[in-house]
N, C-alpha and C. Protein backbone atom coordinates (compact mmCIF):
# COMPACT_ATOMS: atom_id res chain seq x y z
N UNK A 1 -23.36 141.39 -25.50
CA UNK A 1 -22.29 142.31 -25.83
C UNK A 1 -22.19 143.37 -24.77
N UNK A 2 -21.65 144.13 -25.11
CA UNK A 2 -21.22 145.24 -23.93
C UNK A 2 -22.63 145.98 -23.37
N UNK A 3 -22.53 146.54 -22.36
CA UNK A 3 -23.78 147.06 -22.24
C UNK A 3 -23.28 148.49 -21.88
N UNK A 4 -24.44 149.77 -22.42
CA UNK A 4 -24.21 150.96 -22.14
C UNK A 4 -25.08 151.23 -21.02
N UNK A 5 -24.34 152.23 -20.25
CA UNK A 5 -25.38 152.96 -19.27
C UNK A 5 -25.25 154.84 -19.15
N UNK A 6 -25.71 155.19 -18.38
CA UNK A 6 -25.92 156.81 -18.42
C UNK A 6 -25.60 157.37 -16.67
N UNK A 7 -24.85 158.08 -16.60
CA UNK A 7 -24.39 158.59 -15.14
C UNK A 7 -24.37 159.94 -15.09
N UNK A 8 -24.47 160.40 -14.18
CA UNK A 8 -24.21 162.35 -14.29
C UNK A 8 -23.03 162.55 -13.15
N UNK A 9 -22.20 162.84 -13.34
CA UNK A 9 -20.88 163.47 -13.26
C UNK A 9 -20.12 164.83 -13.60
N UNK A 10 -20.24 165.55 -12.51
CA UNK A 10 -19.69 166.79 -12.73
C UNK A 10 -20.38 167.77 -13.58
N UNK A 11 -21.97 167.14 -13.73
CA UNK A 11 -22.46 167.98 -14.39
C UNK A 11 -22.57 167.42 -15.57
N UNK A 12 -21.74 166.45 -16.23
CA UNK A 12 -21.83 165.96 -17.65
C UNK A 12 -22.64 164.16 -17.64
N UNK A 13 -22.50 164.11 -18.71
CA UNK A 13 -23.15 162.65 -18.33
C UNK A 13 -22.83 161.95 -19.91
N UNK A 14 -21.43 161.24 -19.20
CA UNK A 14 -20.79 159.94 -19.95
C UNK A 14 -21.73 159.04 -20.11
N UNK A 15 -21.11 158.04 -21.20
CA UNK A 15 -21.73 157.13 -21.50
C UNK A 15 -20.86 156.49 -20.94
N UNK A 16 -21.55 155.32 -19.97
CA UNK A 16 -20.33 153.97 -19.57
C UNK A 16 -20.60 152.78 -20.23
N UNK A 17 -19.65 152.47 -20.50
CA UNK A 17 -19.62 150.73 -21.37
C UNK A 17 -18.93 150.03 -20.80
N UNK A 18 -19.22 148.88 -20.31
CA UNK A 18 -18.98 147.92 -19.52
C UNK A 18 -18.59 146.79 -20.71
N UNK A 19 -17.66 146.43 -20.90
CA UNK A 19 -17.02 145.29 -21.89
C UNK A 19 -17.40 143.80 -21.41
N UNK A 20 -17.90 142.86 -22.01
CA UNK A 20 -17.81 141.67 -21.74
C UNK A 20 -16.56 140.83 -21.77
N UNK A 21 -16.38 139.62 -20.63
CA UNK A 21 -15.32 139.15 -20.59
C UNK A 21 -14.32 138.73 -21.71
N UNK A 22 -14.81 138.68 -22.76
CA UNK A 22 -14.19 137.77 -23.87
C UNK A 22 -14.58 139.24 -25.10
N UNK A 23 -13.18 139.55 -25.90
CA UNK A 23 -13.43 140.31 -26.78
C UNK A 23 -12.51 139.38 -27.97
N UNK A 24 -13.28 138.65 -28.74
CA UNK A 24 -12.14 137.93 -30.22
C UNK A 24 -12.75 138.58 -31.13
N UNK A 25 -11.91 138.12 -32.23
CA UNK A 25 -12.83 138.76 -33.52
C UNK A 25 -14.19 138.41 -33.47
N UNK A 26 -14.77 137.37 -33.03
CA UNK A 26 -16.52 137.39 -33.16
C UNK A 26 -17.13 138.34 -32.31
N UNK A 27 -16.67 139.43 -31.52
CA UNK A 27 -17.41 139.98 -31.11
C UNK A 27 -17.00 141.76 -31.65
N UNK A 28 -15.80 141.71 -32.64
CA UNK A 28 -15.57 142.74 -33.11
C UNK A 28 -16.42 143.87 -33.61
N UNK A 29 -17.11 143.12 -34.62
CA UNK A 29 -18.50 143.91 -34.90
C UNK A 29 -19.35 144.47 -34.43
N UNK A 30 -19.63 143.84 -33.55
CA UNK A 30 -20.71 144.60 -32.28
C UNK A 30 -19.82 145.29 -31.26
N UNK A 31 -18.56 145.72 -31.25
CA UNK A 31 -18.24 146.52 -30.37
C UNK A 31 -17.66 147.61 -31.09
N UNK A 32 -17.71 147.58 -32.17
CA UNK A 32 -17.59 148.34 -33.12
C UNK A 32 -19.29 149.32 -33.38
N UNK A 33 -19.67 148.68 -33.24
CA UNK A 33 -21.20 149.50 -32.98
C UNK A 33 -21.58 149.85 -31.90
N UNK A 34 -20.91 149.10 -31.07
CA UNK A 34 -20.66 149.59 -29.49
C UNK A 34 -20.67 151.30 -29.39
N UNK A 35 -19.14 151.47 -29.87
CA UNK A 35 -18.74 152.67 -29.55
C UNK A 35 -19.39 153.27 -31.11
N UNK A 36 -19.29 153.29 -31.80
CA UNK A 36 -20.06 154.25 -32.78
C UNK A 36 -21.30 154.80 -32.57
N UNK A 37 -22.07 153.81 -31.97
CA UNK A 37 -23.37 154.24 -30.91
C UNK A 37 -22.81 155.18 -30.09
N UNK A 38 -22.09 155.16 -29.50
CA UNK A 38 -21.78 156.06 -28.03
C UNK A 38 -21.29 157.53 -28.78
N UNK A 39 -19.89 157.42 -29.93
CA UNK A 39 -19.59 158.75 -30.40
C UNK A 39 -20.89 159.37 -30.82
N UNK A 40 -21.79 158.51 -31.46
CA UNK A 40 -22.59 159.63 -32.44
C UNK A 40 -23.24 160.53 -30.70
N UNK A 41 -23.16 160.12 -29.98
CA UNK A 41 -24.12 161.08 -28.70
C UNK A 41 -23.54 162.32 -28.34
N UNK A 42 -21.67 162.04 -28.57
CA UNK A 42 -21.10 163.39 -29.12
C UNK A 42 -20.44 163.97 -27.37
N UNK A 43 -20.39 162.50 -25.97
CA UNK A 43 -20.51 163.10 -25.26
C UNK A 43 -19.17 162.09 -24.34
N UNK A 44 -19.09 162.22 -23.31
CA UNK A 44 -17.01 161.76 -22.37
C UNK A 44 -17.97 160.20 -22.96
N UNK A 45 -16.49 159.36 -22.49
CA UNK A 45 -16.93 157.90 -22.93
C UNK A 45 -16.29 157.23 -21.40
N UNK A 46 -16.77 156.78 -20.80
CA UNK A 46 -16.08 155.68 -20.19
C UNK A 46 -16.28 154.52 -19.99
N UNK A 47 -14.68 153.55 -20.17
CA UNK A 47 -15.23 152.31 -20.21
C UNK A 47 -14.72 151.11 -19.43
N UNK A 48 -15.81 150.22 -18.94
CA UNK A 48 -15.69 149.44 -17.44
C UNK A 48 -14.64 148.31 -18.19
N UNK A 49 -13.73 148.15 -17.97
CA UNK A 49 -12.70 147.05 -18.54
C UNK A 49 -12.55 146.12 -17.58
N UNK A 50 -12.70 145.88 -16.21
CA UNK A 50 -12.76 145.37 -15.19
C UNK A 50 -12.48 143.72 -15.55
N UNK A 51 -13.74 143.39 -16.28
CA UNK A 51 -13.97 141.73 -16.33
C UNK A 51 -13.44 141.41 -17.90
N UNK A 52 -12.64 142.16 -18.44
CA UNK A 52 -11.97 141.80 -19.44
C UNK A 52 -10.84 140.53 -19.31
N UNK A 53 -11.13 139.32 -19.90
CA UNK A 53 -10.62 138.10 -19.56
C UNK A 53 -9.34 138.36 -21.08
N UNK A 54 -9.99 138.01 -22.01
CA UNK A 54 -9.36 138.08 -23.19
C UNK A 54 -9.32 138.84 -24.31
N UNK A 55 -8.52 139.61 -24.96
CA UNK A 55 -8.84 140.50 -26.02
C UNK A 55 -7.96 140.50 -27.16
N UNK A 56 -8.33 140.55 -28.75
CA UNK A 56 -7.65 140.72 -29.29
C UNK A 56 -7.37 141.69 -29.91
N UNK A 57 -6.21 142.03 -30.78
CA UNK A 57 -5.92 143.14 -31.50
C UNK A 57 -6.86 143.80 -32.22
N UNK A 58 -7.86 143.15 -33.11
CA UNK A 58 -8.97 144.28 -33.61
C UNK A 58 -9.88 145.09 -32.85
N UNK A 59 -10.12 144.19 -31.83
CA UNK A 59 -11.06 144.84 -30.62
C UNK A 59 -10.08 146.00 -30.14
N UNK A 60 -8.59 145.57 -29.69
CA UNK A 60 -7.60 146.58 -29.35
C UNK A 60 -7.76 148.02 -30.05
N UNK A 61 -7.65 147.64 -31.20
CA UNK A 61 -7.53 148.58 -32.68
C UNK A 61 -9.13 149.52 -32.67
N UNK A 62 -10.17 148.60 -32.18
CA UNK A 62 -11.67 149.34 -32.00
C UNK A 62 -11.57 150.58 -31.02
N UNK A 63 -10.72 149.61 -29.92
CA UNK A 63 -11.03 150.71 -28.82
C UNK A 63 -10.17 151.92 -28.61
N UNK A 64 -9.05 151.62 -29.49
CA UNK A 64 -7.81 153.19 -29.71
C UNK A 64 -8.55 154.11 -30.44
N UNK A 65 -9.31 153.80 -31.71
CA UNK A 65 -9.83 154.60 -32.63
C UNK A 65 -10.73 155.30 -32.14
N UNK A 66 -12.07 154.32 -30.95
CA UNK A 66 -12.89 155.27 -30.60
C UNK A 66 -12.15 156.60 -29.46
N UNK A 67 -11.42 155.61 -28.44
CA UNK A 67 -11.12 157.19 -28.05
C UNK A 67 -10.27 157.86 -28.32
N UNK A 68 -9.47 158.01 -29.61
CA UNK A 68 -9.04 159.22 -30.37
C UNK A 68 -9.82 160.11 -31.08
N UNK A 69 -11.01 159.06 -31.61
CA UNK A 69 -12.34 159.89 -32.05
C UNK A 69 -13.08 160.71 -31.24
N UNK A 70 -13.10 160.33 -29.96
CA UNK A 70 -13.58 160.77 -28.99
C UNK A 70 -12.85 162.28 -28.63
N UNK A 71 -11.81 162.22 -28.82
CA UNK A 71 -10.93 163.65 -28.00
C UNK A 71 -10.85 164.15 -29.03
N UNK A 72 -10.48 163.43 -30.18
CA UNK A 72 -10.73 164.41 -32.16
C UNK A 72 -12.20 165.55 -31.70
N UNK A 73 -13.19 164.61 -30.93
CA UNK A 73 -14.24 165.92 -30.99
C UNK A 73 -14.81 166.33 -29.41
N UNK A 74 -13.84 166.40 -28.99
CA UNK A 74 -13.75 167.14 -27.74
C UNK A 74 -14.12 166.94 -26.73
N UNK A 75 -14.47 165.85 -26.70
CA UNK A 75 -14.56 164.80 -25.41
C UNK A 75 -14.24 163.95 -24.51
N UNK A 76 -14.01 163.83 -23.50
CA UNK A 76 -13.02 162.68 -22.77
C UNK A 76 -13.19 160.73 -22.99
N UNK A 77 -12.41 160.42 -23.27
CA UNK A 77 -12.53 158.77 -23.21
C UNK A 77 -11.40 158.41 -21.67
N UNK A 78 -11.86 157.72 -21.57
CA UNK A 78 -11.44 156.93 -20.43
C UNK A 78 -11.69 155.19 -20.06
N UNK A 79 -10.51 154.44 -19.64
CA UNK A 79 -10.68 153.17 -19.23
C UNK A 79 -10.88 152.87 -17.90
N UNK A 80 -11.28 152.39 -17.13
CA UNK A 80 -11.88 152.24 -15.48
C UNK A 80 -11.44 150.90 -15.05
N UNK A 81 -10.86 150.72 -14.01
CA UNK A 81 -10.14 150.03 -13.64
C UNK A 81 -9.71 148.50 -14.49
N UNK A 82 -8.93 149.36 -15.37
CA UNK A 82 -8.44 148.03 -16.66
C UNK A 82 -8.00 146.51 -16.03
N UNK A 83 -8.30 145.83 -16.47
CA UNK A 83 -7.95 144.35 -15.88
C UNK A 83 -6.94 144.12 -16.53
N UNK A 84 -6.33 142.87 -16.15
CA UNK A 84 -4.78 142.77 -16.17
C UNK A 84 -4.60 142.02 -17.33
N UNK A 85 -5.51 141.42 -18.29
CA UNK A 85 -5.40 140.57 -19.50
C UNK A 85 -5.51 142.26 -20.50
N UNK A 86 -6.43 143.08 -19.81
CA UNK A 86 -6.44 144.51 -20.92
C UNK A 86 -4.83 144.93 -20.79
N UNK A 87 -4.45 145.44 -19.48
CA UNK A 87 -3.30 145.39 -19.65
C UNK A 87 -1.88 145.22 -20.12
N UNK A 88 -2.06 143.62 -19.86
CA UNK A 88 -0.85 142.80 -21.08
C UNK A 88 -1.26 143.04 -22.63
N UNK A 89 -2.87 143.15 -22.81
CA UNK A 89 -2.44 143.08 -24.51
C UNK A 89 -1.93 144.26 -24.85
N UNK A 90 -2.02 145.30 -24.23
CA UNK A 90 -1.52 146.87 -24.05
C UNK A 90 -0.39 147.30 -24.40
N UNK A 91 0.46 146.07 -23.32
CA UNK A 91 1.75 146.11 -23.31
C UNK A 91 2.60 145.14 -24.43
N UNK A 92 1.88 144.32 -24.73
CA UNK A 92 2.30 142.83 -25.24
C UNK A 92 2.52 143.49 -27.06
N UNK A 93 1.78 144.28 -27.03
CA UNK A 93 1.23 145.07 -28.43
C UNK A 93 2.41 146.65 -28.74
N UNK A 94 2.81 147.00 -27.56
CA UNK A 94 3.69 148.55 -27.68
C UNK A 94 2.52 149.67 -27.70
N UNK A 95 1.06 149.57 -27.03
CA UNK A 95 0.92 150.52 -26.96
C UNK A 95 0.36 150.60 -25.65
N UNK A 96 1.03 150.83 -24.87
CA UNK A 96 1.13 151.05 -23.51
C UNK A 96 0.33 152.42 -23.40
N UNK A 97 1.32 153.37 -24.22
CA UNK A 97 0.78 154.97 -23.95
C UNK A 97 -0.73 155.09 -24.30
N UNK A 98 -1.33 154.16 -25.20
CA UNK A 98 -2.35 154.53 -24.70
C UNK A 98 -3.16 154.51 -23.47
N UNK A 99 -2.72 153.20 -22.53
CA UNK A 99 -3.01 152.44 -21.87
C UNK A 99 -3.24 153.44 -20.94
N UNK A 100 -2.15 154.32 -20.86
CA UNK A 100 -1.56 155.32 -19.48
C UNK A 100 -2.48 156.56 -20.13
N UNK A 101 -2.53 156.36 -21.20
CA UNK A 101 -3.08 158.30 -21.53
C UNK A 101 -4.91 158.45 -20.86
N UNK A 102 -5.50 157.19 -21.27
CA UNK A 102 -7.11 157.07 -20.63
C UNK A 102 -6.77 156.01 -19.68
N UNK A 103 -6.07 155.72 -18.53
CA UNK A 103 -6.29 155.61 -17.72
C UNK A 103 -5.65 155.67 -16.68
N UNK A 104 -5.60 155.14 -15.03
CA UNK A 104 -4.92 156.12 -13.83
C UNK A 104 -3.82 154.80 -13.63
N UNK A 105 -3.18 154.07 -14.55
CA UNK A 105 -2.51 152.79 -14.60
C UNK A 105 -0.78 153.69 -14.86
């Protein structure tokens, strides 16, 4: 599943999550604990979308919630150079703005 790591940046130090290529519903659950792991640390989130091959809407739906949860408590979320299957489901779905709000797309 995804793997977390720890960076220091500007003084702060995000959690980065690196997504595995394939997000379907079987891997919903655990990326759902993914990021619930990461909010409870209470600290920016960013996440490596890079090798994102396929994704579906719940995973979609995982990853809006965490980073609204994320800025709900005052922290930055961010996506890192989104791959182009993250992309389309982004767009394919109508929520683009999120797409654009955490990231430089």
């Amino acid at each position: 599943m995804a793997k977390q790591r720890k960076t220091v940046k500007d003084g702060q130090e995000p959690i980065i999550i690196k997504l595995d290529p394939i997000l379907d519903l079987n891997m919903a659950a655990a990326l759902h604990s993914n990021f619930s792991k990461a909010l409870d640390e209470e600290r920016p989130i960013s996440v490596d979308t890079a090798d994102v091959e396929k994704i579906t809407t719940p995973c979609l739906q995982i990853m809006i919630s965490a980073g609204l949860s994320s800025e709900a408590a005052g922290n930055s979320f961010s996506f890192n150079d989104p791959s182009e299957a993250l992309s389309n489901a982004f767009h394919d779905l109508g929520l683009h703005s999120f797409l654009n709000r955490w990231s430089n797309v």
